[in-house]
C-alpha atoms as a PDB file:
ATOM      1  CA  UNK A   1       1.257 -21.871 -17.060  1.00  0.00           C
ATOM      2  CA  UNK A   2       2.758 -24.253 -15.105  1.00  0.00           C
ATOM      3  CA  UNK A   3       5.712 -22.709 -12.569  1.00  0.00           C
ATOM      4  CA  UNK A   4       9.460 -23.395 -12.535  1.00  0.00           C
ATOM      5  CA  UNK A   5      10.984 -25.740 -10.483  1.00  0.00           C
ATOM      6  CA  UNK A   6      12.814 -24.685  -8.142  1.00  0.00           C
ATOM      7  CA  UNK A   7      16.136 -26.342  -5.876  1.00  0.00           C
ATOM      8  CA  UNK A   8      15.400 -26.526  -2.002  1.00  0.00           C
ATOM      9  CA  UNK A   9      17.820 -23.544  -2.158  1.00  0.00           C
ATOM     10  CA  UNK A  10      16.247 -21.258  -4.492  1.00  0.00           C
ATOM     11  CA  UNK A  11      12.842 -21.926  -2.856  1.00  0.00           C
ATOM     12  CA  UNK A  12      14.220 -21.303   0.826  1.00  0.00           C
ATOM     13  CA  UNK A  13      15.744 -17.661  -0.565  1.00  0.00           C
ATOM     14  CA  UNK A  14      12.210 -16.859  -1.968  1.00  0.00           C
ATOM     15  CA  UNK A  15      10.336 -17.851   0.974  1.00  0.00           C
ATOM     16  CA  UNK A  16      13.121 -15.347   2.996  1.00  0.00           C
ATOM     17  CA  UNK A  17      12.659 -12.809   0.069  1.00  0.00           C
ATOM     18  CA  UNK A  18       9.198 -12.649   0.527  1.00  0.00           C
ATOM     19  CA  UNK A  19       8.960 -13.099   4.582  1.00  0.00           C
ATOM     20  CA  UNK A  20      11.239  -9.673   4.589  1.00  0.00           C
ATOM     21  CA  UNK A  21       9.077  -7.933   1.992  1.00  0.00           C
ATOM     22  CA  UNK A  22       5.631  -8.713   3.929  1.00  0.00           C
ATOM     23  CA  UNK A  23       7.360  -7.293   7.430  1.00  0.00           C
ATOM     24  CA  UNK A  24       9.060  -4.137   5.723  1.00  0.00           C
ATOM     25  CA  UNK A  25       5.022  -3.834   4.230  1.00  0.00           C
ATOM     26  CA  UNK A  26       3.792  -4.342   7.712  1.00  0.00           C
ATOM     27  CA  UNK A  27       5.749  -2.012   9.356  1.00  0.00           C
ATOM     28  CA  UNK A  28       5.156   0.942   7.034  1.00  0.00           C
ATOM     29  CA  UNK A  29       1.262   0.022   7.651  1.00  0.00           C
ATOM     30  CA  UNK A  30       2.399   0.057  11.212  1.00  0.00           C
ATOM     31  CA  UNK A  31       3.950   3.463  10.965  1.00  0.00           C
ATOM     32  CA  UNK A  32       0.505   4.990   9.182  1.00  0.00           C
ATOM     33  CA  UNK A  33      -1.455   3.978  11.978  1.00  0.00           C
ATOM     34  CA  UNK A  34       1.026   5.234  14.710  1.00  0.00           C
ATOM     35  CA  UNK A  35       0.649   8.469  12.931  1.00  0.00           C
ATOM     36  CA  UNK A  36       4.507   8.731  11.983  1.00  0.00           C
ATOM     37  CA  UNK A  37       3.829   8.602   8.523  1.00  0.00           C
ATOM     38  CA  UNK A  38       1.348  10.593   6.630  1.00  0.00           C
ATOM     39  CA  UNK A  39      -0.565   9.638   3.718  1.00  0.00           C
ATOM     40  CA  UNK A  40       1.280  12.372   1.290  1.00  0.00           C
ATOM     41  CA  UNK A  41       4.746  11.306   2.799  1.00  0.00           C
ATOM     42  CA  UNK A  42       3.747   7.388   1.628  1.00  0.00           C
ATOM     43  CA  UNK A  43       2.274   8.680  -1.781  1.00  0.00           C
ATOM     44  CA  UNK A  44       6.014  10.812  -2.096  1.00  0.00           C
ATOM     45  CA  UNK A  45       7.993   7.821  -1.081  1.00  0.00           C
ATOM     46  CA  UNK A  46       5.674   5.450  -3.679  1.00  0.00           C
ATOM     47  CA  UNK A  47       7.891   7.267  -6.130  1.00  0.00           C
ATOM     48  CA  UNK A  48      11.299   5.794  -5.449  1.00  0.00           C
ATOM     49  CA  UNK A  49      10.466   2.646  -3.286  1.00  0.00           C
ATOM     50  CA  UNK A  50       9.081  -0.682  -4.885  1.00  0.00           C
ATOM     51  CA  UNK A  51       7.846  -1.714  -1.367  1.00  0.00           C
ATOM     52  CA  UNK A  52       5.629   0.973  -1.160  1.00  0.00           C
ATOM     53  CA  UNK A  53       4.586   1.089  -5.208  1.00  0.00           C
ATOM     54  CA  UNK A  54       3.022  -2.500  -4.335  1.00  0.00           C
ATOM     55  CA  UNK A  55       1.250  -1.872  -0.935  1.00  0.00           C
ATOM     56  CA  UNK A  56      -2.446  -1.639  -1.808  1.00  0.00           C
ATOM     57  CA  UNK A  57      -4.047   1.291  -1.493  1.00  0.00           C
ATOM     58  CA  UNK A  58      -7.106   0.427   0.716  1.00  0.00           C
ATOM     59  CA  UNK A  59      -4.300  -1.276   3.379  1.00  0.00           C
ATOM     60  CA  UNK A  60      -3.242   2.387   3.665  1.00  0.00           C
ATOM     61  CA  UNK A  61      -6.460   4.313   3.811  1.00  0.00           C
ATOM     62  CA  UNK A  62      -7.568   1.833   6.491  1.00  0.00           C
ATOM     63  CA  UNK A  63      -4.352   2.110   7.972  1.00  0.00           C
ATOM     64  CA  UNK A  64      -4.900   6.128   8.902  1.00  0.00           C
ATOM     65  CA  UNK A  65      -6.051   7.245  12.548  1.00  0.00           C
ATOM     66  CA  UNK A  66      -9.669   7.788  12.862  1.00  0.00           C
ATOM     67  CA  UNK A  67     -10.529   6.075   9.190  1.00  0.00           C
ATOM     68  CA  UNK A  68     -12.639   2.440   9.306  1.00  0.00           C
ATOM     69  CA  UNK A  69     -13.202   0.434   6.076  1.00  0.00           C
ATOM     70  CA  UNK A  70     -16.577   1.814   6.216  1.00  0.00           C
ATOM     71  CA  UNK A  71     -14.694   5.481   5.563  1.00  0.00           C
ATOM     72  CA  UNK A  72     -12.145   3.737   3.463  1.00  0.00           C
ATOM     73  CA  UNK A  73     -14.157   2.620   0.488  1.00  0.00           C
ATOM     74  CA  UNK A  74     -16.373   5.740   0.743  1.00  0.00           C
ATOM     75  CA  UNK A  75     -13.118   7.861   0.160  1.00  0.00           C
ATOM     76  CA  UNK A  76     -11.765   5.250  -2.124  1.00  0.00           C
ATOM     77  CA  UNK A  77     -15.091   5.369  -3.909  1.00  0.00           C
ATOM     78  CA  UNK A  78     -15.177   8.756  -4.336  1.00  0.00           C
ATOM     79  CA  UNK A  79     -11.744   9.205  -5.650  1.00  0.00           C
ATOM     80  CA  UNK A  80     -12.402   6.363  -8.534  1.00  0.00           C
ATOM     81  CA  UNK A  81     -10.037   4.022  -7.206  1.00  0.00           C
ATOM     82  CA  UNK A  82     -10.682   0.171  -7.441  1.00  0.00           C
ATOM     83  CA  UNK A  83     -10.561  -1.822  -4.444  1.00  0.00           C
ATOM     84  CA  UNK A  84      -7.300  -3.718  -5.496  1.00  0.00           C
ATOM     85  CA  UNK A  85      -5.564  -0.872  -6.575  1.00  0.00           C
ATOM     86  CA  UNK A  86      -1.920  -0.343  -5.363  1.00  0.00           C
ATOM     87  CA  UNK A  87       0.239   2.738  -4.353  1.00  0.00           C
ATOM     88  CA  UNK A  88       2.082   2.498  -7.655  1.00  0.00           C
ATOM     89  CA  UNK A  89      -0.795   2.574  -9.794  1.00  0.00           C
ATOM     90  CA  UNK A  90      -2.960   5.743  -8.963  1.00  0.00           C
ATOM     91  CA  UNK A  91      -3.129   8.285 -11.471  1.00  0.00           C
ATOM     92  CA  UNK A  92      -2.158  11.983 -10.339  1.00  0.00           C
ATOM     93  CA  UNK A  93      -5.685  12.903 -10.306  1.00  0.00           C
ATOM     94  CA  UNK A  94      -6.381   9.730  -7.764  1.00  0.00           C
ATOM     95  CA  UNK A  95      -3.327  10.976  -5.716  1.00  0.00           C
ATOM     96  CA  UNK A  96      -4.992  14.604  -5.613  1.00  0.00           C
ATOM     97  CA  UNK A  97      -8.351  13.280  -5.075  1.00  0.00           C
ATOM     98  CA  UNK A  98      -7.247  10.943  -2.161  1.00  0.00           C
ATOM     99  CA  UNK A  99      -5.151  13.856  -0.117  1.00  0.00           C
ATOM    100  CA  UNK A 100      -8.099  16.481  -0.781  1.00  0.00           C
ATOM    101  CA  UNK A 101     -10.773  14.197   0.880  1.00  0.00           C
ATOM    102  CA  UNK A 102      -8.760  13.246   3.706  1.00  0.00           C
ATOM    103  CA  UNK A 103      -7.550  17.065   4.407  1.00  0.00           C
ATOM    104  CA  UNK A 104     -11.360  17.929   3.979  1.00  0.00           C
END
């Protein structure tokens, strides 16, 4: 499929659409690893925020204090979550699975 072309306009307010996306994504990765955020707050927020339905999953996990990609895709492993798996697309039971492991 070939894409649409674009004016010089509509291309510079999609490269500014998605340069604000990426740092609203980085700074709620940022906020996980400070420790402000909690993985069950995130998962609550995934909910009503499209920023955080599309964050991928493992970005998160490895995001956490104390948890390596090493831990990461044992945990993710374990909770039968594929490696390019976003927020917005776990399952309740993945959701459940995710907090119990990390709270175990």
């Amino acid at each position: 499929m070939a894409l649409p072309t674009m004016t010089p306009e509509q291309r510079s307010e999609a490269l500014a659409k998605a340069a604000a996306v990426r740092k609203a994504r980085s700074e709620l990765i940022a906020q996980v690893k400070k420790g402000s955020v909690s993985l069950a707050e995130v998962l609550k927020r995934a909910d009503n925020e499209d920023l955080v339905k599309k964050t991928k999953v493992a970005a998160v996990i490895k995001a956490l204090p104390g948890i390596g990609p090493v831990k990461a895709a044992k945990l993710m492993d374990e909770a039968e979550i594929p490696v390019d798996r976003r927020i917005g697309g776990l399952g309740s039971r993945q959701r459940a699975a995710l907090l119990e492991a990390l709270n175990a």
